[in-house]
N, C-alpha and C. Protein backbone atom coordinates (compact mmCIF):
# COMPACT_ATOMS: atom_id res chain seq x y z
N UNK A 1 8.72 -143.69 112.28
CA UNK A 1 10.01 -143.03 112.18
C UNK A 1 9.83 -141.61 111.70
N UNK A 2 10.56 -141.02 112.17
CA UNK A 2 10.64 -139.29 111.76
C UNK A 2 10.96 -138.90 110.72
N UNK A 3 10.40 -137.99 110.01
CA UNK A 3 11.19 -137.77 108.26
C UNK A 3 12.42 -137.29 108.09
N UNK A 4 13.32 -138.06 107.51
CA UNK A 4 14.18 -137.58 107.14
C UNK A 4 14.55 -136.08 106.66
N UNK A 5 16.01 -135.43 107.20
CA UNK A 5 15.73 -134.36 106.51
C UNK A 5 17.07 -134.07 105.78
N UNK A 6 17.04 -133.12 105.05
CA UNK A 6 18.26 -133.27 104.11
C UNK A 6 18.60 -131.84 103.80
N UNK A 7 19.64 -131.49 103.76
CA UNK A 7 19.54 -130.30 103.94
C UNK A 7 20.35 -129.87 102.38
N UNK A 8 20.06 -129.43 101.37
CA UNK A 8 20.74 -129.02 99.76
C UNK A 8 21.49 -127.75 99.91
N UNK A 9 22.30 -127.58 100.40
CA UNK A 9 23.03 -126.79 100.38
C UNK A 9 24.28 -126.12 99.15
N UNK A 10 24.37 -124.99 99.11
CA UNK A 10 25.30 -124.28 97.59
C UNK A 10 24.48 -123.22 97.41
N UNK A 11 24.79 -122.54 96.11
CA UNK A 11 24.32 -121.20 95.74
C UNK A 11 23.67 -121.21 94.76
N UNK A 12 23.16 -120.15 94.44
CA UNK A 12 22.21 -119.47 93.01
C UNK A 12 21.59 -121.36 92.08
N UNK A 13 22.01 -122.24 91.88
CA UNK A 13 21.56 -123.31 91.26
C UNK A 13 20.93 -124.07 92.68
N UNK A 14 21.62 -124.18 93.62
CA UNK A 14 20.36 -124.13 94.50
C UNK A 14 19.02 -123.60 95.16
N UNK A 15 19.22 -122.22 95.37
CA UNK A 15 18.51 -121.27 96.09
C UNK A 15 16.93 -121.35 94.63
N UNK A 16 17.28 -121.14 93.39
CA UNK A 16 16.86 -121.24 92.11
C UNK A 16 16.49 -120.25 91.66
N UNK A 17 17.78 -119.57 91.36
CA UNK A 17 17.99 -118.08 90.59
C UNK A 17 16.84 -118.26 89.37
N UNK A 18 16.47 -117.55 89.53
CA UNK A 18 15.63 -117.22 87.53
C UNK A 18 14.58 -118.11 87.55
N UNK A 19 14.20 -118.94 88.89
CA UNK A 19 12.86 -119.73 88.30
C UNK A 19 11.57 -119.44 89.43
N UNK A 20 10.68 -120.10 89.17
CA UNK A 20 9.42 -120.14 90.30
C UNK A 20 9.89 -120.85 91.48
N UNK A 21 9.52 -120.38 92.45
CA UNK A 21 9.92 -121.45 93.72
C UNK A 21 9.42 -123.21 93.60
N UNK A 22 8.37 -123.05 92.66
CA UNK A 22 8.12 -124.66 92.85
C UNK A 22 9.17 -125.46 91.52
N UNK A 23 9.78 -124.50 90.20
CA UNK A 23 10.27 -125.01 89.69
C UNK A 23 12.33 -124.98 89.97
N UNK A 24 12.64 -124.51 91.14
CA UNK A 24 13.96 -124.70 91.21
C UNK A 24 14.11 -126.32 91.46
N UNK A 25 15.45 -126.25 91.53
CA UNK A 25 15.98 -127.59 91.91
C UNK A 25 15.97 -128.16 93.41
N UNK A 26 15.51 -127.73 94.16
CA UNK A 26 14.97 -128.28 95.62
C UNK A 26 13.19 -128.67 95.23
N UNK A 27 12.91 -127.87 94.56
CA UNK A 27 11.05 -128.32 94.73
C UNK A 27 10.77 -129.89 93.70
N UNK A 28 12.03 -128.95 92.66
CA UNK A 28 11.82 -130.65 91.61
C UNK A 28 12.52 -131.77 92.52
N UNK A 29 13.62 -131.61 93.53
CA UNK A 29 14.08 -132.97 93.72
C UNK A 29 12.99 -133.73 94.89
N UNK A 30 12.07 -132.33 95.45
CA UNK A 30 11.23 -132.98 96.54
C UNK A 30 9.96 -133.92 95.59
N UNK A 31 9.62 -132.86 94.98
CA UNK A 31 9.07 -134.03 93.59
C UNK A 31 9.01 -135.17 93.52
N UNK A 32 10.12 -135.41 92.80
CA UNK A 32 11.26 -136.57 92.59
C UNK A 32 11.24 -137.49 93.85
N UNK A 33 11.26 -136.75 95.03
CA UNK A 33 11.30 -137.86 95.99
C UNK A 33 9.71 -138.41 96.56
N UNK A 34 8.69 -137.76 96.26
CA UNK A 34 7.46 -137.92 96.44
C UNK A 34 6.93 -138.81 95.63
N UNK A 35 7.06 -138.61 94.30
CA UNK A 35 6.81 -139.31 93.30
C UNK A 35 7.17 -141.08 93.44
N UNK A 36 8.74 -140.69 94.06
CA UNK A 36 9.42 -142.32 94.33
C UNK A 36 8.86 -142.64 96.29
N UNK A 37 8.08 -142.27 96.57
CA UNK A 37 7.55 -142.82 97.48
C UNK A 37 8.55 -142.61 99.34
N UNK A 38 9.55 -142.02 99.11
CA UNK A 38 10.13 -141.37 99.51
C UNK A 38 10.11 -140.53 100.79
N UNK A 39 9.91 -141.12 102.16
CA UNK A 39 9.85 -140.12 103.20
C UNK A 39 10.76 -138.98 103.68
N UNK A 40 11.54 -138.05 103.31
CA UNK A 40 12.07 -136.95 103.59
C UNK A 40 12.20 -135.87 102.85
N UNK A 41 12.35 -134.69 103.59
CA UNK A 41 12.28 -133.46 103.38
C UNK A 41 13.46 -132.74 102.92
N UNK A 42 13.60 -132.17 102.02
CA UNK A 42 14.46 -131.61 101.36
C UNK A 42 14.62 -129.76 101.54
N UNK A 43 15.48 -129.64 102.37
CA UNK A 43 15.55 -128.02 102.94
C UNK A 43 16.65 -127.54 101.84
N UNK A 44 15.89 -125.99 101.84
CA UNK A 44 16.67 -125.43 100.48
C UNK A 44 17.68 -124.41 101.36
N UNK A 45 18.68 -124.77 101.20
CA UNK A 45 20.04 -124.33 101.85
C UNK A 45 21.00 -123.10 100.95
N UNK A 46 20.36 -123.08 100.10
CA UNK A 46 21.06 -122.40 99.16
C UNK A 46 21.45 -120.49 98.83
N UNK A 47 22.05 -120.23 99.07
CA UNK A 47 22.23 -118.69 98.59
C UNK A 47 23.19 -117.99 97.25
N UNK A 48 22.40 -117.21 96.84
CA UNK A 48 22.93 -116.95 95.04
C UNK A 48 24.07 -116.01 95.97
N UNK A 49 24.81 -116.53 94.97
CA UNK A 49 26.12 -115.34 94.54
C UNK A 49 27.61 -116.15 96.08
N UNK A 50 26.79 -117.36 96.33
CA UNK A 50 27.94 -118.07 97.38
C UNK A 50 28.92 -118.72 96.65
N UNK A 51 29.98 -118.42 97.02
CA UNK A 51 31.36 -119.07 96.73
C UNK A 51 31.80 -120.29 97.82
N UNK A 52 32.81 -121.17 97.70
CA UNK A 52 32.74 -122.11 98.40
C UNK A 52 33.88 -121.14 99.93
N UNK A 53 34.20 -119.99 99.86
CA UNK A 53 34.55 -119.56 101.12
C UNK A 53 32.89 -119.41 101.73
N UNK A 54 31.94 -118.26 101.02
CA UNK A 54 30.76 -118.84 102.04
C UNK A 54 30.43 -119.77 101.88
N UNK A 55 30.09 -121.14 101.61
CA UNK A 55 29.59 -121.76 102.35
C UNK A 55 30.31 -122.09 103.44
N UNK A 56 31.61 -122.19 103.42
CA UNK A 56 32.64 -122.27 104.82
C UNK A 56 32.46 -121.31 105.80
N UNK A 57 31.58 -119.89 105.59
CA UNK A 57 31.45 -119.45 106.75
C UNK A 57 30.04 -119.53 107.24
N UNK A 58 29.35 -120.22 106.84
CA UNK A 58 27.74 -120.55 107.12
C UNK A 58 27.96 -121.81 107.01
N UNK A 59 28.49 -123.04 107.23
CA UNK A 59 28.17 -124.64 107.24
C UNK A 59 27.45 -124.90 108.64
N UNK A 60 28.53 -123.95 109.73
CA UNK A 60 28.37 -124.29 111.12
C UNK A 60 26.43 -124.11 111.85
N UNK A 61 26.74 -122.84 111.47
CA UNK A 61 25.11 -122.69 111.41
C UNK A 61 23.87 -123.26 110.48
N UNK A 62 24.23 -123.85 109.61
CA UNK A 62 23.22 -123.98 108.67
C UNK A 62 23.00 -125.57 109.59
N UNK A 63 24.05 -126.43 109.56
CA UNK A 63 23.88 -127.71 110.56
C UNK A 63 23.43 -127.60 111.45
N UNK A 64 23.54 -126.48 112.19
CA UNK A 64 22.71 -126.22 113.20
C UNK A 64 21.40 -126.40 113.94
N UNK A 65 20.13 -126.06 112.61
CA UNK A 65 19.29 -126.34 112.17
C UNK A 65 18.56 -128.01 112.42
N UNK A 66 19.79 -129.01 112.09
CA UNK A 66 19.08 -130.09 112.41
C UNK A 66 19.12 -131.05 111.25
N UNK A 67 19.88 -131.60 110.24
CA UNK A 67 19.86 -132.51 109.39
C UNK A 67 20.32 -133.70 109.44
N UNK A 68 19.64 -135.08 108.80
CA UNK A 68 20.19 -135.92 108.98
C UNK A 68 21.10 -136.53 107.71
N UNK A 69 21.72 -135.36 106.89
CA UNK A 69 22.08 -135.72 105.32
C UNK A 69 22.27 -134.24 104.72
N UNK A 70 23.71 -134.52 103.84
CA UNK A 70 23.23 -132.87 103.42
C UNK A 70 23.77 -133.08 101.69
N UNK A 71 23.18 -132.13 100.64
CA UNK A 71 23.69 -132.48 99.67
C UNK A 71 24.90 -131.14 99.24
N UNK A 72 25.87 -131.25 99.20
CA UNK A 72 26.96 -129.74 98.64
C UNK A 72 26.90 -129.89 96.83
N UNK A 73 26.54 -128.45 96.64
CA UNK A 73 26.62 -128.05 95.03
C UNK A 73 27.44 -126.89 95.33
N UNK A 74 28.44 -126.26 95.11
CA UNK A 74 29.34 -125.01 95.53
C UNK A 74 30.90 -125.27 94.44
N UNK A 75 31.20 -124.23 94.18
CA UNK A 75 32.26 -124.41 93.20
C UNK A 75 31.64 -123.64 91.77
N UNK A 76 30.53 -123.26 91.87
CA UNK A 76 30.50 -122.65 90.37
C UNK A 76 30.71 -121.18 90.11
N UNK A 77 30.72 -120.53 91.63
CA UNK A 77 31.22 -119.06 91.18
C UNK A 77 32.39 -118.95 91.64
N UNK A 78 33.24 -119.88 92.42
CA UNK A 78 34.81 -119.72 92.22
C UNK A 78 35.09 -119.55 90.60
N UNK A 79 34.91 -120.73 90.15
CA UNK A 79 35.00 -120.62 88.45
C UNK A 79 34.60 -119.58 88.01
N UNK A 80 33.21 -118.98 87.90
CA UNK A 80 33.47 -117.55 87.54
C UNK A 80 34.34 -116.41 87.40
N UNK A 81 35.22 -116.49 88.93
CA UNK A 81 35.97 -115.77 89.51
C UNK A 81 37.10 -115.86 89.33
N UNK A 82 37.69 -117.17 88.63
CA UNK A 82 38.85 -116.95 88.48
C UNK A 82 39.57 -117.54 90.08
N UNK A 83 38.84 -118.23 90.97
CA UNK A 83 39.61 -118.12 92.27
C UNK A 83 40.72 -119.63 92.24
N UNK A 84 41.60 -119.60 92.82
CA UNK A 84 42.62 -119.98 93.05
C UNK A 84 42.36 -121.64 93.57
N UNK A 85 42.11 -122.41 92.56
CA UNK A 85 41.91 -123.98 92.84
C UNK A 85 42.46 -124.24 94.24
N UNK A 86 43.68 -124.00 94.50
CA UNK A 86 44.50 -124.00 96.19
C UNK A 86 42.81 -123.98 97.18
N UNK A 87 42.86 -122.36 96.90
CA UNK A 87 41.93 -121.94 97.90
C UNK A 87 40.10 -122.43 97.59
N UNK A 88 39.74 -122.61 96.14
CA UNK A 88 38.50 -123.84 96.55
C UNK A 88 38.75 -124.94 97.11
N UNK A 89 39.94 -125.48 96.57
CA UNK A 89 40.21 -127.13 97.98
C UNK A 89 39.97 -127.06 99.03
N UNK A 90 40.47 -126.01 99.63
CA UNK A 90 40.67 -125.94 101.29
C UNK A 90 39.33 -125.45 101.94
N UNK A 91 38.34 -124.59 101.40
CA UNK A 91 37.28 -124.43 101.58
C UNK A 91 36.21 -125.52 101.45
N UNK A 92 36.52 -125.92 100.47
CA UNK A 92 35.87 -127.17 100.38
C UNK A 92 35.77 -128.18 101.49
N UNK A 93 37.02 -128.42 101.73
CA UNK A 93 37.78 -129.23 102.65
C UNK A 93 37.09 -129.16 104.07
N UNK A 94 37.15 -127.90 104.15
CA UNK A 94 36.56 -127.66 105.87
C UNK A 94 35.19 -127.58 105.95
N UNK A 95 34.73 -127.20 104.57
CA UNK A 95 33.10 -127.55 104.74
C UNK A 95 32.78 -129.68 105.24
N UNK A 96 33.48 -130.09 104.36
CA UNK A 96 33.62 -131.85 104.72
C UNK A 96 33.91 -132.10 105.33
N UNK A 97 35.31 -131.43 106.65
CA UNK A 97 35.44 -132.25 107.79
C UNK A 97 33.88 -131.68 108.48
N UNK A 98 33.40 -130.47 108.64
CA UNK A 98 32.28 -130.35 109.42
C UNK A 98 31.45 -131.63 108.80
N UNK A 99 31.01 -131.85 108.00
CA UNK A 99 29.98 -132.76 107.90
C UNK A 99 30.43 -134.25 108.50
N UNK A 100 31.62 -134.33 108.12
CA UNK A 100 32.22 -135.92 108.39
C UNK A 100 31.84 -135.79 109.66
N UNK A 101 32.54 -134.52 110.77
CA UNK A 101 32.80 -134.67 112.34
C UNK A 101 31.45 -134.68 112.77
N UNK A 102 30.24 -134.65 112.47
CA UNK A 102 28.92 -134.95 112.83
C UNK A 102 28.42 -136.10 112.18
N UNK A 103 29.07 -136.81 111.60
CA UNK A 103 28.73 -138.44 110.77
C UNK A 103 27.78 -137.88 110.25
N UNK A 104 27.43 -136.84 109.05
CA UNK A 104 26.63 -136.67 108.80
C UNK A 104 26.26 -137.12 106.77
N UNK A 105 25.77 -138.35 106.19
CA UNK A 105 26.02 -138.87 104.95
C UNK A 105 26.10 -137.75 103.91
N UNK A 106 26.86 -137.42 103.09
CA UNK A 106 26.69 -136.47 102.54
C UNK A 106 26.98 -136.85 100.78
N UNK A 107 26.45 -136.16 100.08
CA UNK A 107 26.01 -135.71 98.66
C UNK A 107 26.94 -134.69 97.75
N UNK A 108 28.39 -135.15 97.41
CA UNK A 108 28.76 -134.07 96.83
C UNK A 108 28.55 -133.89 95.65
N UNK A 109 28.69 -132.73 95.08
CA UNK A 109 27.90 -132.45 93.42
C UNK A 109 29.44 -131.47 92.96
N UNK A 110 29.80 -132.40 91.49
CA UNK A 110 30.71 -131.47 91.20
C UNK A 110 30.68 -130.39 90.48
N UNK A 111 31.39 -130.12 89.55
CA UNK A 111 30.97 -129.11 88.48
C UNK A 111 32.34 -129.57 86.87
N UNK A 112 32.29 -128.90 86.09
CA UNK A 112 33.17 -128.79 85.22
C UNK A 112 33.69 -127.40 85.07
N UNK A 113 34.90 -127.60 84.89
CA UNK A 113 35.29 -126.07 84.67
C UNK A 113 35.51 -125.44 83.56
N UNK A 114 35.41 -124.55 82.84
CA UNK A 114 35.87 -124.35 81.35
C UNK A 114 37.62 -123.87 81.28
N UNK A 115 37.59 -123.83 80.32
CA UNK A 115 39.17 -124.07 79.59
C UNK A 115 39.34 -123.07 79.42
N UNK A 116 38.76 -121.40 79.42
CA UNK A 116 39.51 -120.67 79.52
C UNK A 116 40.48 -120.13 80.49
N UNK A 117 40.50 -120.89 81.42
CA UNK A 117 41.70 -120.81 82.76
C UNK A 117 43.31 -121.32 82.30
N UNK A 118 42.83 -122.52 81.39
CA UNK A 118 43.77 -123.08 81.01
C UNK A 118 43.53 -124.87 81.32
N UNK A 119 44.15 -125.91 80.91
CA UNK A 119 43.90 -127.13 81.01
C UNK A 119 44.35 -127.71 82.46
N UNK A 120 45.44 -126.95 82.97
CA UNK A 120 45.86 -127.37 84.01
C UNK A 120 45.15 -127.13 85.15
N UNK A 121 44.23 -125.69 85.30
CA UNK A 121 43.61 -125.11 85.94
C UNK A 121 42.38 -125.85 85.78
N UNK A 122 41.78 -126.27 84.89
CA UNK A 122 40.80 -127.28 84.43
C UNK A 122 40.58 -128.43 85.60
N UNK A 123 41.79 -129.06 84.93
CA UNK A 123 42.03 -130.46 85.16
C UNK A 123 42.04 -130.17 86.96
N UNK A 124 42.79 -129.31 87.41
CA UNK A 124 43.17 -129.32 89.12
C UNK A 124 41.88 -129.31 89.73
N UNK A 125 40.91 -128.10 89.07
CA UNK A 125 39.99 -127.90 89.74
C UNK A 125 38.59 -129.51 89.83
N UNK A 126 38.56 -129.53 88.49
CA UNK A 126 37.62 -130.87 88.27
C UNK A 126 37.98 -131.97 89.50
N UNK A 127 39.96 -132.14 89.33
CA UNK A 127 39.92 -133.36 90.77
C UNK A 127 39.39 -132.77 92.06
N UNK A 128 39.08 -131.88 92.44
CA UNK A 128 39.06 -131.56 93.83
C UNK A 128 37.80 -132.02 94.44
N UNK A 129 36.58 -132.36 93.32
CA UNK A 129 35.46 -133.16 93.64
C UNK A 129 36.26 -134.35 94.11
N UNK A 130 36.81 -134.92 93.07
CA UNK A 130 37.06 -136.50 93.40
C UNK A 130 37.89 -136.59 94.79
N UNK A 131 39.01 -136.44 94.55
CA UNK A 131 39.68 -135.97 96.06
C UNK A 131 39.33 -136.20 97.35
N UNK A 132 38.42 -135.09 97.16
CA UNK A 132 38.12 -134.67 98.20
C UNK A 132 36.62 -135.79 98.92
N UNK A 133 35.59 -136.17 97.35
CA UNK A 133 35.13 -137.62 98.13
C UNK A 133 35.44 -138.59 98.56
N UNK A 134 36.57 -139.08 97.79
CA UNK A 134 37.56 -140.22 98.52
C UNK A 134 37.78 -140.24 99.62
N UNK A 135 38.80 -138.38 100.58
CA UNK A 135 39.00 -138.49 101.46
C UNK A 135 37.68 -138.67 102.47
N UNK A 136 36.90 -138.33 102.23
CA UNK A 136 35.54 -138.05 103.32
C UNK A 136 34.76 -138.96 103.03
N UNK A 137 35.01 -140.15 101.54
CA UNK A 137 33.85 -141.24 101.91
C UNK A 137 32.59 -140.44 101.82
N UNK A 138 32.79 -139.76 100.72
CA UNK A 138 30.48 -139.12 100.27
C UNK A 138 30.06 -139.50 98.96
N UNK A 139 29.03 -139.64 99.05
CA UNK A 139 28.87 -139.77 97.81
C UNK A 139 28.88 -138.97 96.46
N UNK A 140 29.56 -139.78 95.20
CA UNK A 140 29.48 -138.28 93.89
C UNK A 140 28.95 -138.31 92.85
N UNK A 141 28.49 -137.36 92.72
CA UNK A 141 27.78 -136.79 91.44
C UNK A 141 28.84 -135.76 90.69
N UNK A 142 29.50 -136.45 89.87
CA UNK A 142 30.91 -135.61 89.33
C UNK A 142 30.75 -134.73 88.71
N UNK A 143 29.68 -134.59 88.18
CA UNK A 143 29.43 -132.81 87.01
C UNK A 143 28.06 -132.45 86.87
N UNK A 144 27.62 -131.56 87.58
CA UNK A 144 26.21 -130.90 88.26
C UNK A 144 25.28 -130.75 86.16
N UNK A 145 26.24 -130.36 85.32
CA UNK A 145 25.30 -130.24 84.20
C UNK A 145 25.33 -131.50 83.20
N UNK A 146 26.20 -132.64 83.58
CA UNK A 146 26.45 -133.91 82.93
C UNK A 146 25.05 -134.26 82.24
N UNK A 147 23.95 -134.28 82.90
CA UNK A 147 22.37 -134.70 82.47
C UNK A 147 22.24 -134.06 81.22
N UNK A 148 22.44 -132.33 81.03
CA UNK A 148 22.30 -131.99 80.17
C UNK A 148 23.22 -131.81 78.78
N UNK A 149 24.19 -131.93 79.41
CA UNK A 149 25.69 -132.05 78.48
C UNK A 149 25.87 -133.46 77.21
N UNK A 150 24.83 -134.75 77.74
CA UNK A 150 25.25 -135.87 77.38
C UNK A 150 23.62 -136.17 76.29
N UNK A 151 22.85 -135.55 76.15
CA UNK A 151 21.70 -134.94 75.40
C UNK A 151 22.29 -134.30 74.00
N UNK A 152 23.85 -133.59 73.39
CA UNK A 152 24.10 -133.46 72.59
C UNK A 152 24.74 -132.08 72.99
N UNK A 153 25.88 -131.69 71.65
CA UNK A 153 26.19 -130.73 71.82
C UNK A 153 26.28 -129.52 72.35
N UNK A 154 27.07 -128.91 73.27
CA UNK A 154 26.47 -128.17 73.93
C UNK A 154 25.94 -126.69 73.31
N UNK A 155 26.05 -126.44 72.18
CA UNK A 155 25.72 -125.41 71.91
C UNK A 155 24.38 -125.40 71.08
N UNK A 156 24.01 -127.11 70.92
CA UNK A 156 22.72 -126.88 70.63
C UNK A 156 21.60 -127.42 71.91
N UNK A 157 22.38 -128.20 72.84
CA UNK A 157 21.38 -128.45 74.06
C UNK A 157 21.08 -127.09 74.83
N UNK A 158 22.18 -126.05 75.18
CA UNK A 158 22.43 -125.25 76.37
C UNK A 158 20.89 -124.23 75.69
N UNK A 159 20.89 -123.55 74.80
CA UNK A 159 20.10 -122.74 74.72
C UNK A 159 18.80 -123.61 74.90
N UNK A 160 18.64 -125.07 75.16
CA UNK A 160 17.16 -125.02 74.71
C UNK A 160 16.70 -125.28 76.43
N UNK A 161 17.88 -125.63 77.16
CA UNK A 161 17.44 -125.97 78.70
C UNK A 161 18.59 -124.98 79.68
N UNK A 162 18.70 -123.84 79.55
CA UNK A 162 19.36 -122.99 80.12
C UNK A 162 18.44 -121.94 80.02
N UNK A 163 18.65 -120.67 80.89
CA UNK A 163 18.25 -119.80 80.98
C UNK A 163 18.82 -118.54 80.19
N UNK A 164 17.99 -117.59 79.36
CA UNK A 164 19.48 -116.40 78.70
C UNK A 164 20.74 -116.10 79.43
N UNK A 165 21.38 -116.24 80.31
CA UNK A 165 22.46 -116.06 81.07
C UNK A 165 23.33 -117.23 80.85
N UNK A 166 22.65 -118.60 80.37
CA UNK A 166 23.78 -119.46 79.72
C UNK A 166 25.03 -120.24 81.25
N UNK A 167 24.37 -119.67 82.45
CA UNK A 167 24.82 -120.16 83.60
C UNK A 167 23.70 -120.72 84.72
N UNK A 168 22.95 -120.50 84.48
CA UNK A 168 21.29 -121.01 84.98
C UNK A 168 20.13 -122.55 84.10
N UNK A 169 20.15 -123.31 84.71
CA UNK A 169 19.37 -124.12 84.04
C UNK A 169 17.97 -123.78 83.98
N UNK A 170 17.34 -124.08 83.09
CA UNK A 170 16.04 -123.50 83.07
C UNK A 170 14.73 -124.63 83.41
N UNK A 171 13.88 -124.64 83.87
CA UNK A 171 12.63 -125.43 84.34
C UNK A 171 13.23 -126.92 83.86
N UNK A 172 13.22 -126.75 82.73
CA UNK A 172 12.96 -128.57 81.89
C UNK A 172 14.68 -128.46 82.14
N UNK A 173 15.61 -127.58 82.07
CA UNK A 173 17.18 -128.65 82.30
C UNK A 173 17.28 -129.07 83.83
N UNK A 174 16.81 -128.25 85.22
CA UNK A 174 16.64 -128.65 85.87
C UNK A 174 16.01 -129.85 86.17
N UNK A 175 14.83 -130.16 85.74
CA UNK A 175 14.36 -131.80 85.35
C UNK A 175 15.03 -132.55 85.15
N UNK A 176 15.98 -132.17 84.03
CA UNK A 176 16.98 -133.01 83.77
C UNK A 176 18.12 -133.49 84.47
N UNK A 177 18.42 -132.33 85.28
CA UNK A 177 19.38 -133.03 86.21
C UNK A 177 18.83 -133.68 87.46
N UNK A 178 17.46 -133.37 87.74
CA UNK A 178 17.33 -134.01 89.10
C UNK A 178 16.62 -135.51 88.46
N UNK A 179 16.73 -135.56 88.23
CA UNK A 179 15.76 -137.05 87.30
C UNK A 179 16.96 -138.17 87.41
N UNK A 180 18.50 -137.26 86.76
CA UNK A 180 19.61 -138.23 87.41
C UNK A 180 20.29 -138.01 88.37
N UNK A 181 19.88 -137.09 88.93
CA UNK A 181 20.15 -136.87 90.79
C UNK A 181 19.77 -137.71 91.69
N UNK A 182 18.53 -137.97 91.15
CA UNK A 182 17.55 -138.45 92.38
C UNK A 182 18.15 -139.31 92.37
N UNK A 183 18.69 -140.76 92.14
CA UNK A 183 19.29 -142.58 91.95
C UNK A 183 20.06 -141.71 93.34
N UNK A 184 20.91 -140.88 93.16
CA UNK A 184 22.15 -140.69 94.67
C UNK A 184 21.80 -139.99 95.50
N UNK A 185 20.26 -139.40 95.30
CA UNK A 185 19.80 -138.94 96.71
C UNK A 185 19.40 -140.14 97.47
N UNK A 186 19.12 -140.88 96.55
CA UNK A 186 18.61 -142.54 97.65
C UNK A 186 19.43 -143.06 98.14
N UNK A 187 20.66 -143.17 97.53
CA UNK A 187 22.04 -143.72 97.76
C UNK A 187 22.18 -143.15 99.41
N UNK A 188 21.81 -141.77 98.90
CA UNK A 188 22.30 -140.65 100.49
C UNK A 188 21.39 -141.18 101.89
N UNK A 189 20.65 -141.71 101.23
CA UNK A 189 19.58 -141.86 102.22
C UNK A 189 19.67 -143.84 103.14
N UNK A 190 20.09 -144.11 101.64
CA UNK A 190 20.41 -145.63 102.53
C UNK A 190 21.45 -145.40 102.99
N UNK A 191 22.52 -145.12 102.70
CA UNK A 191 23.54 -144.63 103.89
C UNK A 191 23.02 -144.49 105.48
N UNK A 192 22.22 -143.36 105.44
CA UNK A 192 21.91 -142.77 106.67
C UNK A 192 20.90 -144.32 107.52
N UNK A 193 20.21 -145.14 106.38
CA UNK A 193 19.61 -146.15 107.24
C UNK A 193 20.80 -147.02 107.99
N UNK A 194 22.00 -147.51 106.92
CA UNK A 194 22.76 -148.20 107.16
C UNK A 194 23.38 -147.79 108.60
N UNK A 195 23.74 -146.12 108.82
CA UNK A 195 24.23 -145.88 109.65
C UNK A 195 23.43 -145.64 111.58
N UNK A 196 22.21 -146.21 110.69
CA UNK A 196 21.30 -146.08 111.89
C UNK A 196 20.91 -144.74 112.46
């Protein structure tokens, strides 16, 4: 059988702003999948400084390419930005019917938002992971820094597995999240057997 391929798609925490190419989060999850015995390839899809409008204007092409699985991390520089929960839904949205309309198993990764937006703005944005897996049937990973968040306080975990920018995970927090990534990259992957 042919290797699986998977395509990790999102920005700057994908692409792996601030680290070595073998230590971002595509080289650790190929790792991760080597280690677990694991036949497929993990393509790094990722570009820093993407908002979830680009990835909506690069999904078409990036599928293009050839995957049988894709994982979405996107949503963390809307939050930066201040952008309009409305308009991450809907971007979001059309990135998932493309994947759905190619039956293609997919991996969504959420994020948390902080509270200086406000609670409501919080709360709207956090459902739009859930939501939006329900409607499309993918699988979720509800909060991209949960691994490191649940290790203790965040103001004494973040500096020791973040990068000085305090928005970048650093070598060992990356570990940390793909270590509990990996259980739903397999998930992603029996899917794709199930679906033949």
């Amino acid at each position: 059988m042919a290797e699986i391929r998977i395509s990790f798609f999102g920005d700057s925490l994908v692409q792996g702003f601030g680290l070595y190419p073998e230590d971002g989060m595509v080289a650790q999850m190929q790792t991760w999948l080597d280690e677990n015995n694991v036949s497929a390839l993990v393509v790094n899809s990722g570009v820093s400084g993407d908002t979830t409008a680009g990835g909506k204007a690069r999904i078409n092409w990036t599928l293009e390419e050839g995957f049988d699985a894709i994982i979405i991390l996107l949503g963390g520089n809307d939050l930066l930005r201040g952008i309009d929960v409305e308009e991450s839904h809907s971007n979001l949205r059309s990135i998932l019917e493309e994947t759905f309309q190619q039956s293609l198993p997919t991996l969504l990764i959420g994020h948390e938002a902080p509270s200086n937006y406000g609670q409501d703005y919080k709360r709207e944005f956090e459902n739009i992971y859930q939501e939006l897996s329900i409607e499309f049937d993918t699988i979720l990973f509800p909060k991209i820094f949960d691994p490191i968040d649940q290790l203790g306080p965040r103001e004494d975990v973040w500096e020791r597995y973040f990068q000085d920018d305090m928005l970048h995970p650093n070598k060992e927090g990356v570990h940390k999240i793909v270590n509990e990534l990996g259980p739903y990259v397999l998930e992603l992957i029996k899917r794709l057997d199930e679906t033949g």
